[in-house]
N, C-alpha and C. Protein backbone atom coordinates (compact mmCIF):
# COMPACT_ATOMS: atom_id res chain seq x y z
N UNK A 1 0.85 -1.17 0.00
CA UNK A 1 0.00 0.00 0.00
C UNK A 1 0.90 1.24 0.00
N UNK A 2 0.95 2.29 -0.50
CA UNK A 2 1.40 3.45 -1.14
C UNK A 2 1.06 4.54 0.14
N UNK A 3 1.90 5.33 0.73
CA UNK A 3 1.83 6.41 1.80
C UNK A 3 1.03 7.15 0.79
N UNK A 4 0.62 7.77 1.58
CA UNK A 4 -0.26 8.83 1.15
C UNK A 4 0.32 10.08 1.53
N UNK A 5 0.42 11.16 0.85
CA UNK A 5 1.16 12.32 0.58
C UNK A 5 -0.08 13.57 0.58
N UNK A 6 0.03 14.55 1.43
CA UNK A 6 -0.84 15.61 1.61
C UNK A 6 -0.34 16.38 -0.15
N UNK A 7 -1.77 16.66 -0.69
CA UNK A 7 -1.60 17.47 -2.25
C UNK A 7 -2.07 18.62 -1.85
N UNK A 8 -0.64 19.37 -2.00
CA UNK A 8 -0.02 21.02 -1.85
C UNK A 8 -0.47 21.40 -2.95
N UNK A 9 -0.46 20.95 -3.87
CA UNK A 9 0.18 22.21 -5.40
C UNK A 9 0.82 21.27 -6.17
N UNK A 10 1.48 21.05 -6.84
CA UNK A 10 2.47 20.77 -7.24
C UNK A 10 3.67 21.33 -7.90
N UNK A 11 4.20 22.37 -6.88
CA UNK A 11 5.13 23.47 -7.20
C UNK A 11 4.71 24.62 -7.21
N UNK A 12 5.82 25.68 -8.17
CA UNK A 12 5.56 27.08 -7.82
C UNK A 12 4.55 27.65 -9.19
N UNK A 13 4.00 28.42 -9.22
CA UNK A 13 3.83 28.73 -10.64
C UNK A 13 5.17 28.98 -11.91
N UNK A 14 5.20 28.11 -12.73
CA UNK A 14 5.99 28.72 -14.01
C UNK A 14 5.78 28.83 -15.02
N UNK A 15 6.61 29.76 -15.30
CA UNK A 15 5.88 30.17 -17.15
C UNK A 15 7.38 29.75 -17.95
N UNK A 16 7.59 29.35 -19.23
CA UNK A 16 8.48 28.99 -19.70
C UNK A 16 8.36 28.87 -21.30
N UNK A 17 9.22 29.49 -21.93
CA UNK A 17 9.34 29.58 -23.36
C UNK A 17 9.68 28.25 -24.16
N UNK A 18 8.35 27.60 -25.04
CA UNK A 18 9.15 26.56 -25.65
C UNK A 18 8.78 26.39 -26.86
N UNK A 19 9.66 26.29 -28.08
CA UNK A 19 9.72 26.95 -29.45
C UNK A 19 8.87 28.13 -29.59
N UNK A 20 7.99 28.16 -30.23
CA UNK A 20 7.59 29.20 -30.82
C UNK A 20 5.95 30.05 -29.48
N UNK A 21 5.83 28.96 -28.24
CA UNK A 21 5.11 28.85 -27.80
C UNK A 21 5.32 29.20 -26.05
N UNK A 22 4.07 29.90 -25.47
CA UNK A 22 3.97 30.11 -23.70
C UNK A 22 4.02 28.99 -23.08
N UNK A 23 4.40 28.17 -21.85
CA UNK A 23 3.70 27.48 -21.27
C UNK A 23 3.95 27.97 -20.01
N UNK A 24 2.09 28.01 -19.33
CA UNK A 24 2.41 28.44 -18.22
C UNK A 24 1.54 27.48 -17.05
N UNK A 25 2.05 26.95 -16.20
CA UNK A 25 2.22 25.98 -15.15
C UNK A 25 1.29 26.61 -14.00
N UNK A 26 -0.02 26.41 -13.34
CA UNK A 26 -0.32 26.93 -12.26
C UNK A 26 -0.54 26.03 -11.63
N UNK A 27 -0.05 25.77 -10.28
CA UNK A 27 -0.74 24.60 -9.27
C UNK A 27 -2.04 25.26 -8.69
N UNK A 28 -2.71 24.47 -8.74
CA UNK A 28 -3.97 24.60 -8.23
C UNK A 28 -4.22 24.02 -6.77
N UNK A 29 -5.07 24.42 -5.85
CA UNK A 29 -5.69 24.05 -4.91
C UNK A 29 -6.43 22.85 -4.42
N UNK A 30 -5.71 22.21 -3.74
CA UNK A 30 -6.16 20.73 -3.92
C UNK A 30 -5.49 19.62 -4.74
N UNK A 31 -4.58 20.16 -5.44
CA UNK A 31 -3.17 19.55 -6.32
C UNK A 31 -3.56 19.19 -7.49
N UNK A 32 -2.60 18.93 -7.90
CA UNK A 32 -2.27 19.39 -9.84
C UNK A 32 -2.10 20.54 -10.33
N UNK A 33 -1.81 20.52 -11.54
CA UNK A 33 -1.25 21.96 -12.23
C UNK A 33 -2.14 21.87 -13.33
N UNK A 34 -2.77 23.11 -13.71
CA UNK A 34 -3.59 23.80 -15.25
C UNK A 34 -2.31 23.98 -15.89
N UNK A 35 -1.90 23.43 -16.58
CA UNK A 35 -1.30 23.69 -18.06
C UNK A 35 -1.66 24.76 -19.02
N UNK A 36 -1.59 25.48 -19.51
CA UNK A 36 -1.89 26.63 -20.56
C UNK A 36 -0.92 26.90 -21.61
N UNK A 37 -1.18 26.56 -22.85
CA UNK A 37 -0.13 27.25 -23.97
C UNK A 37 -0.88 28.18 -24.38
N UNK A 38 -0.11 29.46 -24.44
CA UNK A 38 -0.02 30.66 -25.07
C UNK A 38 0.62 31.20 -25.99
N UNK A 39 0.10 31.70 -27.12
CA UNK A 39 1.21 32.58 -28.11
C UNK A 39 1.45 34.02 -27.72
N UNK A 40 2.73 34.16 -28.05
CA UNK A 40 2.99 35.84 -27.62
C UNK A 40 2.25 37.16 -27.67
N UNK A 41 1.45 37.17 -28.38
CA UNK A 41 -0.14 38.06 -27.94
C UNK A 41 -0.67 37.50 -27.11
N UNK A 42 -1.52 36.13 -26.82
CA UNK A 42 -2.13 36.05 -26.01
C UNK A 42 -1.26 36.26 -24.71
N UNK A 43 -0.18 36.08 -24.44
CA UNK A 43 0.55 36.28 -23.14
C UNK A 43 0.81 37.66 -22.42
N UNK A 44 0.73 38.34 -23.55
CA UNK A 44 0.80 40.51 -23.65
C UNK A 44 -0.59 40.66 -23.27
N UNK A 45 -1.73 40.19 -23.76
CA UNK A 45 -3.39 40.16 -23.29
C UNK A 45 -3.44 40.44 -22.22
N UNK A 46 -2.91 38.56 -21.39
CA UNK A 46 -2.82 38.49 -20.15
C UNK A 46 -2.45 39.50 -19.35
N UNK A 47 -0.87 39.63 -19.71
CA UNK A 47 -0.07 40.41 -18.38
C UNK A 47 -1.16 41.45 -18.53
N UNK A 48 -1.84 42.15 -19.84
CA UNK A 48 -2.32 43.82 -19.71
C UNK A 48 -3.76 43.36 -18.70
N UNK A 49 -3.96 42.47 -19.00
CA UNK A 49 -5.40 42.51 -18.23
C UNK A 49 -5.40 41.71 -16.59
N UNK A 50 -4.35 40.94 -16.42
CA UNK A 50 -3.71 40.97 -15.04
C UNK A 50 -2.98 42.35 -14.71
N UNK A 51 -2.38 43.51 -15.23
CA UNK A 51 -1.63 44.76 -14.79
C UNK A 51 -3.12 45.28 -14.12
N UNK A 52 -4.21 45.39 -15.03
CA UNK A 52 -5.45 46.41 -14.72
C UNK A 52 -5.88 45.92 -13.30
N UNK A 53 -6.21 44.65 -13.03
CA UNK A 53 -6.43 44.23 -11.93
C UNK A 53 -5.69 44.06 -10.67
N UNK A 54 -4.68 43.81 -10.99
CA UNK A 54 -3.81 44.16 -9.89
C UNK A 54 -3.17 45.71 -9.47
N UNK A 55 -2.64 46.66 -10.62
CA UNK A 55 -3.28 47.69 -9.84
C UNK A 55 -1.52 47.69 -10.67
């Protein structure tokens, strides 16, 4: 039988450039990570519409 391991997250958030493409890594609540590929507009979108909200 397999210990059982409290699910944190699974890491920090990262974002990371790969070929021509975003990937950005969020752990979620309750564990696992949302995966997201982005192209370089959609990632400029983001940050502008995360800047407005965060201030």
């Amino acid at each position: 039988m397999a210990a059982m391991k409290p699910r944190t997250g699974d890491g920090p958030l990262e974002v990371t450039k790969e070929g021509r493409g975003i990937i950005m890594r969020v752990p979620l609540e309750g564990g696992g990570r949302l995966v997201v590929e982005l192209t370089p507009a959609e990632a400029g979108e983001l940050a502008n519409a995360l800047s407005e909200v965060v201030g």
